[in-house]
Protein backbone atom coordinates (compact mmCIF):
# COMPACT_ATOMS: atom_id res chain seq x y z
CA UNK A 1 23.32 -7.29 78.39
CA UNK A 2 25.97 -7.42 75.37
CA UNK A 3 29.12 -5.25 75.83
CA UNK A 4 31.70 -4.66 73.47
CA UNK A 5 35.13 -3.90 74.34
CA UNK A 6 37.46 -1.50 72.92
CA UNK A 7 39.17 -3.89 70.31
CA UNK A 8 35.61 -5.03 69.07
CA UNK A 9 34.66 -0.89 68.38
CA UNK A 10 37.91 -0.53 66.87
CA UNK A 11 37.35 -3.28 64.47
CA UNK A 12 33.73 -2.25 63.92
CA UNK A 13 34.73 1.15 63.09
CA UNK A 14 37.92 0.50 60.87
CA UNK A 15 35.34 -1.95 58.42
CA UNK A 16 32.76 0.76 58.13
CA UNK A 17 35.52 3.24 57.21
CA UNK A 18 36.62 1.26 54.39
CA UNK A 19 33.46 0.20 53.18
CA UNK A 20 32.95 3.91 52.96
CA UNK A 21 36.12 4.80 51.22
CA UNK A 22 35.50 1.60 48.75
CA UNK A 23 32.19 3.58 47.53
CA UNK A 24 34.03 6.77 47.34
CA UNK A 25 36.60 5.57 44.91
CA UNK A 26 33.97 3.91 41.89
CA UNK A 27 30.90 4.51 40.37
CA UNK A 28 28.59 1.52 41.70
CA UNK A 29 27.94 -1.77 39.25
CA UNK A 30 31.13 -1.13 37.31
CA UNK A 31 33.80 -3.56 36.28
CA UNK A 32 37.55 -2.81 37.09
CA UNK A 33 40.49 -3.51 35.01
CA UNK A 34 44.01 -3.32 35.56
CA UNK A 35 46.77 -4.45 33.38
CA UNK A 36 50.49 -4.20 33.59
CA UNK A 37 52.77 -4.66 30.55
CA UNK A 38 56.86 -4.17 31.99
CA UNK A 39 57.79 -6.06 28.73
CA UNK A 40 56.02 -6.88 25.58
CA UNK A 41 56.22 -10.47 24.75
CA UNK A 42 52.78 -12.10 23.86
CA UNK A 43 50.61 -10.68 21.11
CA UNK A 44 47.15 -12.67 22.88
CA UNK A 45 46.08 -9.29 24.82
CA UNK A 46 47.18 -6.97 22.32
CA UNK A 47 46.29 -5.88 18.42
CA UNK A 48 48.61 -4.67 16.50
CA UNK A 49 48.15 -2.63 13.45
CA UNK A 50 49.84 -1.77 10.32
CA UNK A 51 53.33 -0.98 11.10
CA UNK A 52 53.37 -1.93 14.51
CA UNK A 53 55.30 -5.19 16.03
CA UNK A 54 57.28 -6.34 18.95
CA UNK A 55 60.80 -6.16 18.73
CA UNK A 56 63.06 -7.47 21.75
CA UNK A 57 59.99 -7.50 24.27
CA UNK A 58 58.99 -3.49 23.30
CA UNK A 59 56.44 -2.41 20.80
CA UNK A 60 57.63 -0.42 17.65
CA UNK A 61 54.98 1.56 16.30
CA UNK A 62 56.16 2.64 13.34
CA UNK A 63 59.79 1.46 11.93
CA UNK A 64 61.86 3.39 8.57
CA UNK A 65 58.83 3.84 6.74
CA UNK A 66 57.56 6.95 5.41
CA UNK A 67 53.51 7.56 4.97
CA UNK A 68 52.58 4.54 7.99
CA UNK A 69 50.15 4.25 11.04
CA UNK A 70 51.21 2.11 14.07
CA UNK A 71 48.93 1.20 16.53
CA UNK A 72 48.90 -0.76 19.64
CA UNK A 73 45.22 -1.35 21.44
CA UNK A 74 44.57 -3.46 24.48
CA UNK A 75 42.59 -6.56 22.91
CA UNK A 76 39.11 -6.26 24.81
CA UNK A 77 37.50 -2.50 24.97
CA UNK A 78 36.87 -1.69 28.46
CA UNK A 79 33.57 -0.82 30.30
CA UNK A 80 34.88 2.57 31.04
CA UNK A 81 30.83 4.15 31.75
CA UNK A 82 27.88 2.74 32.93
CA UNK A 83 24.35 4.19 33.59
CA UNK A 84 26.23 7.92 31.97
CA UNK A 85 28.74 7.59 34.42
CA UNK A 86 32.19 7.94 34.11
CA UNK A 87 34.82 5.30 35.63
CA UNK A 88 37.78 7.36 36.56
CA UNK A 89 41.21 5.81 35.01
CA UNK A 90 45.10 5.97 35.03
CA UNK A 91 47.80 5.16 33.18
CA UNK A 92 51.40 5.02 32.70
CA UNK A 93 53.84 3.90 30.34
CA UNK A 94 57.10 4.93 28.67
CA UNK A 95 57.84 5.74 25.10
CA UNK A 96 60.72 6.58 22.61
CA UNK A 97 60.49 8.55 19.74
CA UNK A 98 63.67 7.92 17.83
CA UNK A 99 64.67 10.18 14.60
CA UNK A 100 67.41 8.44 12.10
CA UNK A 101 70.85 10.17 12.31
CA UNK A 102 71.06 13.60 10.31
CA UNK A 103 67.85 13.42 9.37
CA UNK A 104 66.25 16.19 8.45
CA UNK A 105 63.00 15.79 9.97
CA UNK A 106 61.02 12.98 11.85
CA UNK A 107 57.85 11.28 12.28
CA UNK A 108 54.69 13.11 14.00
CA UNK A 109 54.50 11.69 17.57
CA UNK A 110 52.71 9.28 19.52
CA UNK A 111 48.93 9.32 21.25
CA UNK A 112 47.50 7.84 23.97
CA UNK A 113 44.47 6.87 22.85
CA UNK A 114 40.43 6.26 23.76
CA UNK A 115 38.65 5.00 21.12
CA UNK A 116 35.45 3.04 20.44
CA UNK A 117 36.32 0.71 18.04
CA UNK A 118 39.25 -0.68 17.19
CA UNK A 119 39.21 -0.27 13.53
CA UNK A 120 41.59 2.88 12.12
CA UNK A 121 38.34 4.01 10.33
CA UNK A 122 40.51 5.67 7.27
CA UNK A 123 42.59 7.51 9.60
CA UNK A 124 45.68 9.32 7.69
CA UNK A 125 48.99 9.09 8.29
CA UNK A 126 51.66 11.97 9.15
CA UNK A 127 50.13 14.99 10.97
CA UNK A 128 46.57 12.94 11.51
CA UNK A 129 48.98 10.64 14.25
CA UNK A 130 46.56 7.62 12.78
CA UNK A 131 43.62 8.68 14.50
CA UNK A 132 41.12 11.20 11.88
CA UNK A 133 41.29 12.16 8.42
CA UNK A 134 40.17 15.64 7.19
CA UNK A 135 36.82 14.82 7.26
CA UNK A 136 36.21 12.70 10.47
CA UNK A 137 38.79 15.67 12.75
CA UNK A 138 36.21 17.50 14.90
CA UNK A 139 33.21 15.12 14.57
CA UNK A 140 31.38 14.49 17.61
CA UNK A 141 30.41 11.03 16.24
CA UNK A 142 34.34 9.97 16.56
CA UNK A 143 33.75 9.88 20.76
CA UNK A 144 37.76 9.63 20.44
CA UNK A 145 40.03 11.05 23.62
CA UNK A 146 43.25 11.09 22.87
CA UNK A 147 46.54 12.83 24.41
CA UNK A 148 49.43 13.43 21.80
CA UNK A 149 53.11 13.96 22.10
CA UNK A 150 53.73 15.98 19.11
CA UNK A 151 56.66 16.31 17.38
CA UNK A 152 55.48 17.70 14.43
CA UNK A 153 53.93 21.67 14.57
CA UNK A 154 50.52 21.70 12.69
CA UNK A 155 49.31 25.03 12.22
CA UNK A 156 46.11 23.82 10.76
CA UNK A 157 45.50 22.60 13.98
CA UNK A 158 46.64 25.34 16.16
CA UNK A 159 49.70 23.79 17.60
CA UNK A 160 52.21 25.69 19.85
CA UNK A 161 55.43 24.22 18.42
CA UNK A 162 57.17 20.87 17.41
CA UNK A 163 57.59 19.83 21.01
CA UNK A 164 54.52 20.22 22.86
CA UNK A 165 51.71 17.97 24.29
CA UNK A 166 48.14 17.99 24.03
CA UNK A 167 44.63 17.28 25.46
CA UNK A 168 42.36 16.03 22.01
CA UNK A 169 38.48 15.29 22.13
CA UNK A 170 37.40 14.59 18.88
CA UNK A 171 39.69 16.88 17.51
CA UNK A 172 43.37 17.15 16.31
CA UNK A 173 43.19 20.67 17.58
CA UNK A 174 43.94 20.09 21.15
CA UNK A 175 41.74 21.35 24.07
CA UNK A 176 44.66 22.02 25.97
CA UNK A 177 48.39 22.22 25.06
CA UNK A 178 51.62 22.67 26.71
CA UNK A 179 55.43 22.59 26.03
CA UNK A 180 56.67 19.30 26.33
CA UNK A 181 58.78 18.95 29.68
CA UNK A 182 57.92 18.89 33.18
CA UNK A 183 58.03 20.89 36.36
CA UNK A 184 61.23 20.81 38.95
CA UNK A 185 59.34 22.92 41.96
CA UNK A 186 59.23 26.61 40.06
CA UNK A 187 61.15 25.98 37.33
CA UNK A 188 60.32 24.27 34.07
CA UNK A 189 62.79 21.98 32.48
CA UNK A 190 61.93 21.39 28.61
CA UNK A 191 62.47 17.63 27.10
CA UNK A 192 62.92 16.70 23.76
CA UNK A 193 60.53 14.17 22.62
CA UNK A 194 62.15 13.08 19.50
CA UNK A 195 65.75 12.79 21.27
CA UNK A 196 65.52 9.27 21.57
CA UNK A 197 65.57 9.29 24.88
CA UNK A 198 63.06 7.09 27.11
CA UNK A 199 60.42 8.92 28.35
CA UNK A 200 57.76 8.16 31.06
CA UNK A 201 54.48 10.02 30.84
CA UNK A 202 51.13 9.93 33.29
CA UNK A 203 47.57 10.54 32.01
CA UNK A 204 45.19 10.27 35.62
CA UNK A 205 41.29 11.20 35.21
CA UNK A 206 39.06 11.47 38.41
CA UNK A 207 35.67 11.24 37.78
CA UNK A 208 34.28 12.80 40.53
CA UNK A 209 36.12 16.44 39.61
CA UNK A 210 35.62 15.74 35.67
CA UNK A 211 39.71 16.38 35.97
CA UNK A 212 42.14 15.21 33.74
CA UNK A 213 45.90 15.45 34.80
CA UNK A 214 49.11 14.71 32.41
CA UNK A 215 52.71 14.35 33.65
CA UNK A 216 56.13 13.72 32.07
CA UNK A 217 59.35 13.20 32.71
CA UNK A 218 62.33 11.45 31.70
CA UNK A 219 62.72 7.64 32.86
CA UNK A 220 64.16 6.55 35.74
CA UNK A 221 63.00 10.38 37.38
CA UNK A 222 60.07 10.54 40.03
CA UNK A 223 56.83 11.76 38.95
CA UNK A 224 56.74 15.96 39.43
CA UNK A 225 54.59 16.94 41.77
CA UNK A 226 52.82 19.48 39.43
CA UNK A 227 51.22 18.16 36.33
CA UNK A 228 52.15 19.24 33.11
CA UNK A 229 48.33 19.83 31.92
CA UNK A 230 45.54 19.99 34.70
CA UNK A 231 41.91 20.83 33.67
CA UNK A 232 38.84 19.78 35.64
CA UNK A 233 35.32 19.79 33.69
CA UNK A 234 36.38 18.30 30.90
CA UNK A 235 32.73 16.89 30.20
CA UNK A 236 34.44 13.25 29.55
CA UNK A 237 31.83 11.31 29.67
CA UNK A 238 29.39 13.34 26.93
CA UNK A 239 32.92 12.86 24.58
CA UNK A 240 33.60 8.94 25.61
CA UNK A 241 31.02 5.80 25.13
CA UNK A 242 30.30 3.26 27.25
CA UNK A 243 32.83 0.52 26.07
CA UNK A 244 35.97 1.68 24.78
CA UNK A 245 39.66 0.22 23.68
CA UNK A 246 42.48 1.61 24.79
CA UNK A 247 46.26 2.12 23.36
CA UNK A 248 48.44 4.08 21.16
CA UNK A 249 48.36 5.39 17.80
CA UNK A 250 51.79 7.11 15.43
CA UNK A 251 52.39 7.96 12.46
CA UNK A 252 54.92 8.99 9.88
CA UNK A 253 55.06 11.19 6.58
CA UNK A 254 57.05 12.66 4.69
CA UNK A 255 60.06 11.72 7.17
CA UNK A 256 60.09 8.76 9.69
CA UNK A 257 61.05 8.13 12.93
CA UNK A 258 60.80 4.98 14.78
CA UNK A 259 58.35 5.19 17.76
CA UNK A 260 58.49 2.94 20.51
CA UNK A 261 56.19 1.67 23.81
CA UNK A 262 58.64 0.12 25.70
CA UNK A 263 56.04 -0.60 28.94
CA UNK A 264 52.38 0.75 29.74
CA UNK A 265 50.22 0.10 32.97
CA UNK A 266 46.49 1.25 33.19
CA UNK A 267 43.72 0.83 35.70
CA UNK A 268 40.01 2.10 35.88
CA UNK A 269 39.06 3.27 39.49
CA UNK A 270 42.80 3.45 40.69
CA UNK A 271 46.12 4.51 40.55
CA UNK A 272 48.13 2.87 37.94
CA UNK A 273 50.68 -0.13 38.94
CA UNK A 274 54.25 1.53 38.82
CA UNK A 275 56.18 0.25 36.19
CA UNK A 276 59.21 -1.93 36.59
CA UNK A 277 62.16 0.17 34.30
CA UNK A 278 65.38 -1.24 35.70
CA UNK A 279 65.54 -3.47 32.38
CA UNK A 280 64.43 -1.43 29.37
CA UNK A 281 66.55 -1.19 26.38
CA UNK A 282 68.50 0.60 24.77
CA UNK A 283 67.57 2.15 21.40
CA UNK A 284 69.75 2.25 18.58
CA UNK A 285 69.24 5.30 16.33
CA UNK A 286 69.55 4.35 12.09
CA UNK A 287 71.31 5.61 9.57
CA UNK A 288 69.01 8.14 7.44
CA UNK A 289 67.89 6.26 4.43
């Protein structure tokens, strides 16, 4: 008669556990992809566009140009949903948004973007971030996700203020919105996105809740407990297609500011890698021209 002993059940049990857990975590048949970027120094993973280049091992999206789109995409779109269902995702990266001194305004922001193709597809500069014009904004057919740090307050597309962050599907008129800043326990503590300053920011989606979470906070500080934005049944997958590419889009207008990704991590069906900081620069902040 075959017996097991207690070591053998242990180990029998601990692999079916896992195995379980493994199918918990991904929609079955679909690719994963993780990348980690804690410097910017090759160009063979990346496109840039327009404005955008790598200066000193960090991407500048735009530089002291007025009226110019910046973007930054990961070179190969993604399988991101297969058989109409969605991969959850995460990502993390830091950013700089940095005005010229005395000026009197500043460029428009930075978005995290979800895009099907990697063409700008006429996008405008200034309050469009590089992403719609004034026909293509609200389309269904742009299946675009995008989250935007705003510095720029639209009221053509609803937006709270100048400082503020926002969920976009298809639409420059965010689904959700929120102060720019993060929570400390009770108490929220505002941040400045066009200080200059580095700033790291989360964007985490779980498929299986339809949820999307955002989080901010200046570098170097842990990331809050409470998300900035939370919203489950978001109805992702009816916005997003099956392959997309993934990345960052600015812009400037009638003012510029220099906008910067100074490292970026993503993953589908995972928690992004943390991102190595200890080295970042230092940005320098021009005269006004």
């Amino acid at each position: 008669m075959f017996s097991t002993t207690p070591s053998l059940c242990f180990t029998l049990l601990f692999a079916l556990v896992s195995i379980a857990a493994a199918g918990q975590g991904s929609p079955s048949n679909q690719t994963h992809t993780t990348f980690v970027y804690n410097k910017f120094n090759v160009t063979s993973s990346l496109i840039l566009f327009q404005s955008a280049s790598i200066q000193s091992e960090v991407v500048r999206l735009t530089n002291d140009s007025k009226w110019v789109i910046g973007r930054l995409l990961y070179s190969s779109p993604l399988e991101i949903k297969k058989n109409n269902t969605l991969s959850s995702f995460s990502t993390t990266f830091v950013m700089a948004m940095v005005p010229p001194i005395r000026a009197e305004g500043t460029g428009h922001g930075i978005a995290f973007i979800m895009t099907p193709t990697a063409s700008l597809m006429e996008a405008y500069s200034a309050d469009y971030l590089g992403l719609f014009n004034d026909t293509s904004n609200g389309q269904d057919y742009n299946h675009i996700f995008a989250v935007e740090f705003d510095t720029s307050q639209t009221v053509g597309f609803q937006d709270p203020s100048a400082n503020h962050v926002g969920v976009d599907l298809n639409s420059l008129e965010s689904s959700y919105t929120h102060d720019a800043g993060y929570w400390d326990g009770q108490k929220f503590v505002n941040v400045t996105l066009k200080s200059g300053r580095k700033i790291q920011a989360w964007i985490d989606y779980d498929h299986v809740q339809d949820q999307i979470n955002v989080s901010m906070t200046l570098a170097g500080m842990f990331k809050p407990e409470k998300p900035l934005i939370s919203h489950k049944n978001m109805n992702l997958s009816a916005i997003l297609q099956d392959r997309v590419y993934v990345g960052f889009s600015s812009a400037t207008g009638n003012f510029f500011a220099e906008h910067y990704i100074l490292a970026w991590s993503f993953t589908t069906n995972g928690t992004a890698p943390d991102l190595d900081i200890s080295n970042l620069p230092n940005l320098m902040r021009r005269k006004n021209l």
